[in-house]
C-alpha atoms as a PDB file:
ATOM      1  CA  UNK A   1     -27.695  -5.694   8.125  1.00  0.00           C
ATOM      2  CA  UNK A   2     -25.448  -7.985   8.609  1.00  0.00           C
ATOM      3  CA  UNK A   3     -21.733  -8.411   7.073  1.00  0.00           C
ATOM      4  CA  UNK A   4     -20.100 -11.669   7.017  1.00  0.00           C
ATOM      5  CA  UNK A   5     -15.967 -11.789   5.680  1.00  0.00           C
ATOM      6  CA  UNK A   6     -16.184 -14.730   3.271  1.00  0.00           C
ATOM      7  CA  UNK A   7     -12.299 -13.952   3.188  1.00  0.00           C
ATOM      8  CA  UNK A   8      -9.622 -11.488   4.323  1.00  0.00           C
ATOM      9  CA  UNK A   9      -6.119 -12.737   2.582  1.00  0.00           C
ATOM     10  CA  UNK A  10      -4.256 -11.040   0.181  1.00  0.00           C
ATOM     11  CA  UNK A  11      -4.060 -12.376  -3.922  1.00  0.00           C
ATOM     12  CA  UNK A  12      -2.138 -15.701  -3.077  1.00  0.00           C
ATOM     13  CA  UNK A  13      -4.605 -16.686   0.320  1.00  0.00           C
ATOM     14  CA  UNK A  14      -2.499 -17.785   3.539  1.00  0.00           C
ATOM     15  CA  UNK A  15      -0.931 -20.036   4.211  1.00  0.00           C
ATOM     16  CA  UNK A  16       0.516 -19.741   0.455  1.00  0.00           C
ATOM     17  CA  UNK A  17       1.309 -22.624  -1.434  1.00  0.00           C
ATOM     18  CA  UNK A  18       4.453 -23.981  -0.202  1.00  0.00           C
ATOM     19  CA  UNK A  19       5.698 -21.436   2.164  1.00  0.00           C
ATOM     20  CA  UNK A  20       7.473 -22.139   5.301  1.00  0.00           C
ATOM     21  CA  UNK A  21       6.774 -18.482   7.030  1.00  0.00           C
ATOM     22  CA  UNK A  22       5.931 -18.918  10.002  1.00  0.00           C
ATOM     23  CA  UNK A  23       2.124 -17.421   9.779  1.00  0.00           C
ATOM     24  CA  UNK A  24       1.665 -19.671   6.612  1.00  0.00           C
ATOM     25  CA  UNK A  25       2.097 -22.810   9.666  1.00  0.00           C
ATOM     26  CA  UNK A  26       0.066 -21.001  12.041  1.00  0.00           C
ATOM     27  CA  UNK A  27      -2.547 -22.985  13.849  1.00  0.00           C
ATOM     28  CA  UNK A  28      -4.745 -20.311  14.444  1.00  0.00           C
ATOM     29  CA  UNK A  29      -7.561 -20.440  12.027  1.00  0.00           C
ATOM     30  CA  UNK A  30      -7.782 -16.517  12.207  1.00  0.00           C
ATOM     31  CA  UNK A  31      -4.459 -16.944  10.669  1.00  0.00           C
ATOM     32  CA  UNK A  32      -5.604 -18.649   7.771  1.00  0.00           C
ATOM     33  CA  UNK A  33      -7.110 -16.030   5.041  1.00  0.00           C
ATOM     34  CA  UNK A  34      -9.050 -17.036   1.640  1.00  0.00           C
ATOM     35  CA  UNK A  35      -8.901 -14.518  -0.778  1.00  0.00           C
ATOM     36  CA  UNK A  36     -10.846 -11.049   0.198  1.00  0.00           C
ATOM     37  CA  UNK A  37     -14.773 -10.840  -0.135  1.00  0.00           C
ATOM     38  CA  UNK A  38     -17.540 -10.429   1.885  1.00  0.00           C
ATOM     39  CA  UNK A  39     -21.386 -11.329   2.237  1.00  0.00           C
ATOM     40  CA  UNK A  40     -23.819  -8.578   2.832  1.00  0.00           C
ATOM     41  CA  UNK A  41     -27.760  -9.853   3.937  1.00  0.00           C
ATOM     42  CA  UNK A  42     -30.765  -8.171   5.744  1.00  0.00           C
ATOM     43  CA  UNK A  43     -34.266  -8.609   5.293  1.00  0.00           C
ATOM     44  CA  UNK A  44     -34.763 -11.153   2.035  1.00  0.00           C
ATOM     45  CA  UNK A  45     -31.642  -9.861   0.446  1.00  0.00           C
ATOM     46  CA  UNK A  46     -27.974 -11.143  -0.182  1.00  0.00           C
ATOM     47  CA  UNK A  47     -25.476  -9.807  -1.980  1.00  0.00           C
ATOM     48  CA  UNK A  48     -21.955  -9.966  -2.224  1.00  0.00           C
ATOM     49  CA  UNK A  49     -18.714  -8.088  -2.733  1.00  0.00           C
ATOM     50  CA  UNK A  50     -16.028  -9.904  -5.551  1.00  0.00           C
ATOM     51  CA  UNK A  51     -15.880 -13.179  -6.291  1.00  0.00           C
ATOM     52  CA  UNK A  52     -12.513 -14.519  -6.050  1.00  0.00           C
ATOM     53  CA  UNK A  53     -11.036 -18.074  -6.747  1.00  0.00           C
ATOM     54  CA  UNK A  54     -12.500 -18.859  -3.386  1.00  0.00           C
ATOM     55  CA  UNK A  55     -15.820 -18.730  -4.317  1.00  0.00           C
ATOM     56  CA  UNK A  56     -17.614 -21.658  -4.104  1.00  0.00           C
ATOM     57  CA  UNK A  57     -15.739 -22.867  -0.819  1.00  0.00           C
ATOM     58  CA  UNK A  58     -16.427 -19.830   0.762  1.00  0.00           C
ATOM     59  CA  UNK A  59     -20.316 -20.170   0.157  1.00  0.00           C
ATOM     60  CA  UNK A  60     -20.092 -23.866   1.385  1.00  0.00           C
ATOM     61  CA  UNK A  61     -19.192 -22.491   4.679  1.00  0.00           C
ATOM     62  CA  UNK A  62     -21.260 -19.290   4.954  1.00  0.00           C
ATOM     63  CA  UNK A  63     -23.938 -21.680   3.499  1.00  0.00           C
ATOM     64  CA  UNK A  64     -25.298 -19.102   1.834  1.00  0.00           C
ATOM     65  CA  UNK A  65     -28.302 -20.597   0.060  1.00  0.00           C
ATOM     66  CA  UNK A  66     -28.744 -17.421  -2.190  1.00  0.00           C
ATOM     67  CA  UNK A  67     -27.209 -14.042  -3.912  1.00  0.00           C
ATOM     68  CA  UNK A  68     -29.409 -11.409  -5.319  1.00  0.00           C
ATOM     69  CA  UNK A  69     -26.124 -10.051  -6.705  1.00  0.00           C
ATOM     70  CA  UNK A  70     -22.456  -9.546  -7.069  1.00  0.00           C
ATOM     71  CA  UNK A  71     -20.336  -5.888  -6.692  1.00  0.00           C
ATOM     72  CA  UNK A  72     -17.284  -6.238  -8.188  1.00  0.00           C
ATOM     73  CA  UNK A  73     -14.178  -3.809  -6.980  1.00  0.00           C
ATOM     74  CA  UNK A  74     -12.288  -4.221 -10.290  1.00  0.00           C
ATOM     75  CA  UNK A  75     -11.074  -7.080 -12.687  1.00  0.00           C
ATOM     76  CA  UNK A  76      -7.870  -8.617 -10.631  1.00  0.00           C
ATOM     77  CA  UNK A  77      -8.218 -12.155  -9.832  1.00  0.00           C
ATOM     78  CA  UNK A  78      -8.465 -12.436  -6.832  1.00  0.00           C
ATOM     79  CA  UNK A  79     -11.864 -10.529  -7.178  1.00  0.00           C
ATOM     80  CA  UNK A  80     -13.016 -12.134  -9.804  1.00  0.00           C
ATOM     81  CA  UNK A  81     -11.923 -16.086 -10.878  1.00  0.00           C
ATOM     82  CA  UNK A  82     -14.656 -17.353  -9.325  1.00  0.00           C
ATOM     83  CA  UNK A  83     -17.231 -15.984 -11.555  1.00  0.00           C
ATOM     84  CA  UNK A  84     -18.027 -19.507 -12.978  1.00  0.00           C
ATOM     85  CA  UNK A  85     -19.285 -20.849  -9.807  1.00  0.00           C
ATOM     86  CA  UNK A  86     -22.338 -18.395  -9.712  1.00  0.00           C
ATOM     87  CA  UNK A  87     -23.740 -21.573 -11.662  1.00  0.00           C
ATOM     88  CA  UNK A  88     -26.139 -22.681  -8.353  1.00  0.00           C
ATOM     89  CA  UNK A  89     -27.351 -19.547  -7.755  1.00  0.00           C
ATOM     90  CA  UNK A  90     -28.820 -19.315 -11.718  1.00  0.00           C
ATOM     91  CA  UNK A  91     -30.353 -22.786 -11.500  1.00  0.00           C
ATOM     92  CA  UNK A  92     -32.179 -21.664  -8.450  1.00  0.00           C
ATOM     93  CA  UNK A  93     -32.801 -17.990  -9.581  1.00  0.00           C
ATOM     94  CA  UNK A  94     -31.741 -17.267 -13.126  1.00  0.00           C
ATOM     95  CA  UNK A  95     -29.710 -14.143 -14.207  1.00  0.00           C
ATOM     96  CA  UNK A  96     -26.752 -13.259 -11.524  1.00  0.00           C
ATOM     97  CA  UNK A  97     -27.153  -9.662 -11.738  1.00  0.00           C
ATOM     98  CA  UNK A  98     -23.670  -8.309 -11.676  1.00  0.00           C
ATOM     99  CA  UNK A  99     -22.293  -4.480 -10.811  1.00  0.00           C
ATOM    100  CA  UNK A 100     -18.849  -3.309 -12.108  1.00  0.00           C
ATOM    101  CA  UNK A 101     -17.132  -0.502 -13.549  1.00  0.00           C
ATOM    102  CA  UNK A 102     -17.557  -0.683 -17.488  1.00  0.00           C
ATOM    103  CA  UNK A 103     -13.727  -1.230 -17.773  1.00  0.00           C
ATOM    104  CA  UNK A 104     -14.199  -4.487 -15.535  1.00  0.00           C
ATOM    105  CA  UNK A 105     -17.660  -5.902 -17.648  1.00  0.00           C
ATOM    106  CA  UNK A 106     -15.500  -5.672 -20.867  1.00  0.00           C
ATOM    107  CA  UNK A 107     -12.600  -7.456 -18.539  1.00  0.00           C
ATOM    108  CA  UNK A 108     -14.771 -10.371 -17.721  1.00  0.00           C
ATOM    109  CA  UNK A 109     -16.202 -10.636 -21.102  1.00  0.00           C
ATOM    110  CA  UNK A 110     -12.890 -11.455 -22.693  1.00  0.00           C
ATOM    111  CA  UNK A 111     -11.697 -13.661 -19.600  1.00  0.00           C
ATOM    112  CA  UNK A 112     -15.413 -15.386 -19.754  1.00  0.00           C
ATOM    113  CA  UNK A 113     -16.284 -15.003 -22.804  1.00  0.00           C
ATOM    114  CA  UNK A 114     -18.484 -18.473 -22.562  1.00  0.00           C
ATOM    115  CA  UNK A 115     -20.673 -16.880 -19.864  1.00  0.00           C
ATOM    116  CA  UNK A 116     -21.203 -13.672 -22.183  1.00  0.00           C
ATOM    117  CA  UNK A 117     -22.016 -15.772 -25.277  1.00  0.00           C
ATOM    118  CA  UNK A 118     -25.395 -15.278 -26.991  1.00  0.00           C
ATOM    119  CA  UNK A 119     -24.855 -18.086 -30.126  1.00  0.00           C
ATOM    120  CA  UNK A 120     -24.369 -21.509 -29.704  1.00  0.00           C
ATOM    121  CA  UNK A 121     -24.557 -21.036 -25.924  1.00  0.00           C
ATOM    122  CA  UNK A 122     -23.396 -24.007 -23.937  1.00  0.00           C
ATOM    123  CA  UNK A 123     -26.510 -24.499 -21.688  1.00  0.00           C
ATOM    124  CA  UNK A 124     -24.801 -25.680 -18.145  1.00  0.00           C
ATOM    125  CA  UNK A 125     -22.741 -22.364 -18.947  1.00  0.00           C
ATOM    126  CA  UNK A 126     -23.434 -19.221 -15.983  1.00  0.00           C
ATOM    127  CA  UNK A 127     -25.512 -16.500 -16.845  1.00  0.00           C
ATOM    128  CA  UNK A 128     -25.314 -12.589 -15.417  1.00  0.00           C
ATOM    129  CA  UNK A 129     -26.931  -9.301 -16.312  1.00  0.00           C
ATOM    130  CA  UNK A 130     -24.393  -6.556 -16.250  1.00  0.00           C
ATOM    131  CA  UNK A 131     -25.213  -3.187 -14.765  1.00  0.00           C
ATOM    132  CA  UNK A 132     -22.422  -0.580 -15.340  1.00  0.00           C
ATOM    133  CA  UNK A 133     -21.408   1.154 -11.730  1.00  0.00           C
ATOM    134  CA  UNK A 134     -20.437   4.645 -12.736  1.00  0.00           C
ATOM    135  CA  UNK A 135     -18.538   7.111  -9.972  1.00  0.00           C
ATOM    136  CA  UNK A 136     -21.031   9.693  -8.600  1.00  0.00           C
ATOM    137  CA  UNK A 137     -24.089   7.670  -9.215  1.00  0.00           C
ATOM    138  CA  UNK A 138     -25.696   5.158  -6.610  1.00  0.00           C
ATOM    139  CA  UNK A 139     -27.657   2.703  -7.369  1.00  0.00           C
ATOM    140  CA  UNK A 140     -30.498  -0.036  -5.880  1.00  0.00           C
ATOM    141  CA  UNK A 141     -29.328  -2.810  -4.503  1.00  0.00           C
ATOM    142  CA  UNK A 142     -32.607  -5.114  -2.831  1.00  0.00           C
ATOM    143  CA  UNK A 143     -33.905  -1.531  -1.201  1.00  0.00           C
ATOM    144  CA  UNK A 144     -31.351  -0.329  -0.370  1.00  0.00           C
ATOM    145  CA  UNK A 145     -28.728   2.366  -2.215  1.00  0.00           C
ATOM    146  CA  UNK A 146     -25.179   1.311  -3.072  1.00  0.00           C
ATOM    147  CA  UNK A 147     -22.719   4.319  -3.162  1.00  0.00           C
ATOM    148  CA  UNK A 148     -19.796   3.705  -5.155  1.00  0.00           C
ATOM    149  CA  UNK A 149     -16.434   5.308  -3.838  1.00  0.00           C
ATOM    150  CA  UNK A 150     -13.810   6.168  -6.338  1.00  0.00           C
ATOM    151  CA  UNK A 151     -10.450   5.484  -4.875  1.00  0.00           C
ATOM    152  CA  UNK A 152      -6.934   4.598  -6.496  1.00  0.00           C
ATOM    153  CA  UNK A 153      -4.921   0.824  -6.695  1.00  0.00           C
ATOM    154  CA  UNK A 154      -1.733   1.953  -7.566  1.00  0.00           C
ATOM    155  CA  UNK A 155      -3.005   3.565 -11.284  1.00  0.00           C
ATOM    156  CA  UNK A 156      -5.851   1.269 -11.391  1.00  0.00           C
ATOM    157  CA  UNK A 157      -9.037   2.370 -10.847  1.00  0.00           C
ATOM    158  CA  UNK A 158     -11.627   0.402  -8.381  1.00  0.00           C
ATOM    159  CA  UNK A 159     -14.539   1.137  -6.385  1.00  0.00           C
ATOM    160  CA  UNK A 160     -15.639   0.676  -3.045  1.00  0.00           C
ATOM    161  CA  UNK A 161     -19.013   0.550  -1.891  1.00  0.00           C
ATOM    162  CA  UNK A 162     -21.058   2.413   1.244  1.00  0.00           C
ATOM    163  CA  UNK A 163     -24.283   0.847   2.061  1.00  0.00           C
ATOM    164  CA  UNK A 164     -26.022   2.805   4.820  1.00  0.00           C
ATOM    165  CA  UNK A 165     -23.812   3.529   7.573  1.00  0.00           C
ATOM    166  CA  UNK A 166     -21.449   0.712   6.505  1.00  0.00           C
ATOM    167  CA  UNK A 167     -18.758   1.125   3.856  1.00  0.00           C
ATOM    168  CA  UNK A 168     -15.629  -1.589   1.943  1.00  0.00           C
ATOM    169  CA  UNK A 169     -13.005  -0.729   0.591  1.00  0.00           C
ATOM    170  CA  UNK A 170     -10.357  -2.668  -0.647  1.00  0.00           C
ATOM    171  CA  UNK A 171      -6.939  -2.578  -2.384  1.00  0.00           C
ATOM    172  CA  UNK A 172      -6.793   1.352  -1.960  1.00  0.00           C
ATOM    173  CA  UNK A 173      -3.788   2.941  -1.743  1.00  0.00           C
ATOM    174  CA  UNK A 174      -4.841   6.758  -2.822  1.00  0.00           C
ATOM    175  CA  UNK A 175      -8.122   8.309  -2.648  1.00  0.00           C
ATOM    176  CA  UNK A 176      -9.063  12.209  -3.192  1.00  0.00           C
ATOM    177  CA  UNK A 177     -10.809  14.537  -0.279  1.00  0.00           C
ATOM    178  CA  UNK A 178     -14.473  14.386  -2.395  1.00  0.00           C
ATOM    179  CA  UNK A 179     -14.841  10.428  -2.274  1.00  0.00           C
ATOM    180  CA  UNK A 180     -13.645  10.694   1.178  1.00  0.00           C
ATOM    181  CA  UNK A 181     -16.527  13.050   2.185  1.00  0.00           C
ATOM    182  CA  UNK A 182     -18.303  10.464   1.280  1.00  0.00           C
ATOM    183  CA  UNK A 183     -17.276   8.135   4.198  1.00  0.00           C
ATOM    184  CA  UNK A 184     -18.190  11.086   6.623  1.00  0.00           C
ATOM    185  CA  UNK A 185     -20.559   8.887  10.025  1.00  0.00           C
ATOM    186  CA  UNK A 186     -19.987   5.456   9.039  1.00  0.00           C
ATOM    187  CA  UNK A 187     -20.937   2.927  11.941  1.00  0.00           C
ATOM    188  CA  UNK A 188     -18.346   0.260   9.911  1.00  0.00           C
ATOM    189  CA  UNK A 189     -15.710   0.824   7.610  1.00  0.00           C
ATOM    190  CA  UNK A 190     -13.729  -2.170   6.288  1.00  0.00           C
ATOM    191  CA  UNK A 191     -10.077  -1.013   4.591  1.00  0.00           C
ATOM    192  CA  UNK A 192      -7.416  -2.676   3.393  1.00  0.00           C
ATOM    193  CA  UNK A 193      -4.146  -3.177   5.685  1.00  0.00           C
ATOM    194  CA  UNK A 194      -1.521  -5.271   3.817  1.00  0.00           C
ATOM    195  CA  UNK A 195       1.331  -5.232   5.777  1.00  0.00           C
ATOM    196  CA  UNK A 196       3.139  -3.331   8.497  1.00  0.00           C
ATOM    197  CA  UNK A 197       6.009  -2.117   5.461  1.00  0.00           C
ATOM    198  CA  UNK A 198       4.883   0.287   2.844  1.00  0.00           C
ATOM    199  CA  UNK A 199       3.515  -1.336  -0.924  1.00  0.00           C
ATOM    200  CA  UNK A 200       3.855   0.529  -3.967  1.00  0.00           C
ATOM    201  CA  UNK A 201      -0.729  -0.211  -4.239  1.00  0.00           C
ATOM    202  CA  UNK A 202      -1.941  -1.008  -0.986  1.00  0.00           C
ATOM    203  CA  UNK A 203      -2.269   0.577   2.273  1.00  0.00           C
ATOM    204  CA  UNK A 204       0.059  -0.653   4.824  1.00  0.00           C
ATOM    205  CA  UNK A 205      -1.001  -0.693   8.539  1.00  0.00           C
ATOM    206  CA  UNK A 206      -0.044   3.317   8.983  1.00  0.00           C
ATOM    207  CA  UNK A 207      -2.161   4.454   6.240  1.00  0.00           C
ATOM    208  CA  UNK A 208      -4.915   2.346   7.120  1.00  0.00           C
ATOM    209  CA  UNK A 209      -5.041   4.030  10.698  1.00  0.00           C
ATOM    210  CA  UNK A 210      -4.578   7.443   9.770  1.00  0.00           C
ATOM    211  CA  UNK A 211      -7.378   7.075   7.101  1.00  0.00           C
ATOM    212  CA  UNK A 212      -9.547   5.342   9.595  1.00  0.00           C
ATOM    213  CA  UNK A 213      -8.819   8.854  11.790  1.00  0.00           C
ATOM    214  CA  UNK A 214      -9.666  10.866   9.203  1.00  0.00           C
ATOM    215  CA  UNK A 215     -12.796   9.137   8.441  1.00  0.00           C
ATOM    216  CA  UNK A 216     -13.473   8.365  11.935  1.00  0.00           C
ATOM    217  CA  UNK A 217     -16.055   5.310  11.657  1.00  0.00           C
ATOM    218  CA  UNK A 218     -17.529   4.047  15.056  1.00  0.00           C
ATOM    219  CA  UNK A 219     -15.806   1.163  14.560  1.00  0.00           C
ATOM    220  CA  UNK A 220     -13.028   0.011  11.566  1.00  0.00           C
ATOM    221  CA  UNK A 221     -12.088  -3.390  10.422  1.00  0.00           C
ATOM    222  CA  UNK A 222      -8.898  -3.884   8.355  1.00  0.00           C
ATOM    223  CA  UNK A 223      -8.843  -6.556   5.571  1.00  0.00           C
ATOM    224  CA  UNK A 224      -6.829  -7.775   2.496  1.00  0.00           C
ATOM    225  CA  UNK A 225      -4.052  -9.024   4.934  1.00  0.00           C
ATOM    226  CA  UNK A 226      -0.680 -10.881   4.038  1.00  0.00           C
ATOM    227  CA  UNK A 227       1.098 -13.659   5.819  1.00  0.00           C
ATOM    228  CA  UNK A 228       4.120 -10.382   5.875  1.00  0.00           C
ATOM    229  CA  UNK A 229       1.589  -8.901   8.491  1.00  0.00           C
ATOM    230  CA  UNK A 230       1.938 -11.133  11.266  1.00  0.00           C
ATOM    231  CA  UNK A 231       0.363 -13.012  13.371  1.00  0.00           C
ATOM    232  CA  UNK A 232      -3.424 -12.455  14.329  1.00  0.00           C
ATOM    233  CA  UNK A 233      -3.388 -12.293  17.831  1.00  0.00           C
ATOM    234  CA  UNK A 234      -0.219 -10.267  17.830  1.00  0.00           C
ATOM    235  CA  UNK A 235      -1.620  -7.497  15.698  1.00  0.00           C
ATOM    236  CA  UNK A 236      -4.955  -7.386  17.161  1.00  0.00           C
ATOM    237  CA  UNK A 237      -3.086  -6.745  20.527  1.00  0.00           C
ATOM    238  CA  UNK A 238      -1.118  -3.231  18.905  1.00  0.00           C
ATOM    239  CA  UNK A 239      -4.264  -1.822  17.013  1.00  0.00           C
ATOM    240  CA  UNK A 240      -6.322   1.176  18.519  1.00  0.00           C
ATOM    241  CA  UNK A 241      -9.472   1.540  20.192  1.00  0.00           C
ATOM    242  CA  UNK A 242     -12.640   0.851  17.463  1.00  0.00           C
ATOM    243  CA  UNK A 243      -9.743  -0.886  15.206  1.00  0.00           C
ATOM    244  CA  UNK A 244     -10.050  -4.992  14.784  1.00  0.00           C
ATOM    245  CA  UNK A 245      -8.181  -7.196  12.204  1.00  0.00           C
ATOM    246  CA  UNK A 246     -11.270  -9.055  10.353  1.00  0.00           C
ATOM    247  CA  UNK A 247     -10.728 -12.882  10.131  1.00  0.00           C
ATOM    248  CA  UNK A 248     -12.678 -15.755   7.835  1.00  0.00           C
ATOM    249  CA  UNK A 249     -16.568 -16.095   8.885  1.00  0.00           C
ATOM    250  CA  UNK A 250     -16.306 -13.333  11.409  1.00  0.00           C
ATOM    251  CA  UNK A 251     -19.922 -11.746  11.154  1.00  0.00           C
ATOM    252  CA  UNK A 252     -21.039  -8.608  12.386  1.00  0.00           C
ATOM    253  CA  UNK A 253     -24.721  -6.750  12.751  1.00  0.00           C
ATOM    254  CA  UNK A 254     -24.880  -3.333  11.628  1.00  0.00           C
END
């Protein structure tokens, strides 16, 4: 299986529009994060995680030619605002099969309401089939099972996903001992890492380690990463053993 980061920025993307930080002029291109998401193939199969305002760039450059279907963490933009570029993929293969939480299908039915629409459809419009992701049940995904992890955003709700011995998880910032046995020999586990400073709904860089040594995954990759961070280079030189900051169209085999 292998996992490709379509992006690893935070909501606003680095560099942000119109910043002079420093990290926002880097001209690294590790430095320079779309918004989070990632693209998950083996065999015949393709599927990704979110769909943020990224979207169809990001596919441009993975030139990824097809998606069986999207996983969706939860309904934040950043996630999600590039649902209306899925329009490719159904003139090539129909129906986008989507998976969400039922909160985040009635979400995107009110924020696309034209894609939902069954009268007086417009007929360039997208087109998904929702399937409702529900904590404690996995489903099929190609052939392969998608376990949904329960974790905490703040007060919002959102899932992460293990598939095999590889799991994501993003925008966590709590998460109770029973989803966490649940992570228990993971060969990969991607979690978010904000920033080094603490955030009322995201991990910063201590709580990502110390969940990463309580899970204890062969090897972790942190993701969801401000411009407040730092530079690449100069994190990836401070993090552990088994620890790497992910980047844009790094790809890994699992």
């Amino acid at each position: 299986m292998n996992v490709y980061f379509l992006g690893t920025g935070t909501s606003q993307g680095i560099p942000i529009i119109g910043s002079d930080h420093p990290v926002c002029k880097s001209v690294d291109f590790k430095d320079k994060r779309l918004r989070v998401s990632v693209w998950i193939h083996w065999d015949e199969y393709s599927f990704v995680i979110d769909c943020g305002p990224d979207f169809r760039q990001q596919m441009l450059t993975a030139n990824c030619k097809k998606v069986d279907g999207i996983l969706f963490t939860h309904e934040h933009a950043d996630h999600t605002a590039g649902l209306d570029d899925i329009r490719p993929f159904n003139f090539k293969q129909g129906e986008m099969p989507i998976y969400a939480h039922q909160r985040v299908i009635h979400n995107l039915k009110r924020r696309f309401e034209y894609i939902f629409e069954t009268v007086n459809r417009y007929p360039g419009a997208p087109s998904v089939k929702t399937f409702e992701v529900s904590n404690n049940q996995p489903f099929s995904i190609g052939n392969k099972t998608a376990i949904p992890i329960n974790v905490m955003h703040g007060d919002l709700q959102v899932f992460g996903y293990r598939i095999d011995n590889f799991a994501y998880l993003t925008d966590v910032k709590t998460i109770d001992d029973c989803e966490i046995e649940k992570l228990k020999n993971l060969e990969v586990l991607v979690i978010n890492a904000l920033r080094v400073t603490p955030h009322d709904t995201h991990f910063n860089l201590q709580e990502a380690l110390d969940f990463i040594n309580l899970v204890q995954p062969k090897k972790a990759f942190l993701t969801h990463i401000s411009h407040l961070f730092g530079f690449h280079q100069a994190i990836q030189d401070k993090l552990p053993k088994g620890v790497y900051l992910a980047y844009d169209n790094l790809e890994i085999t699992i």
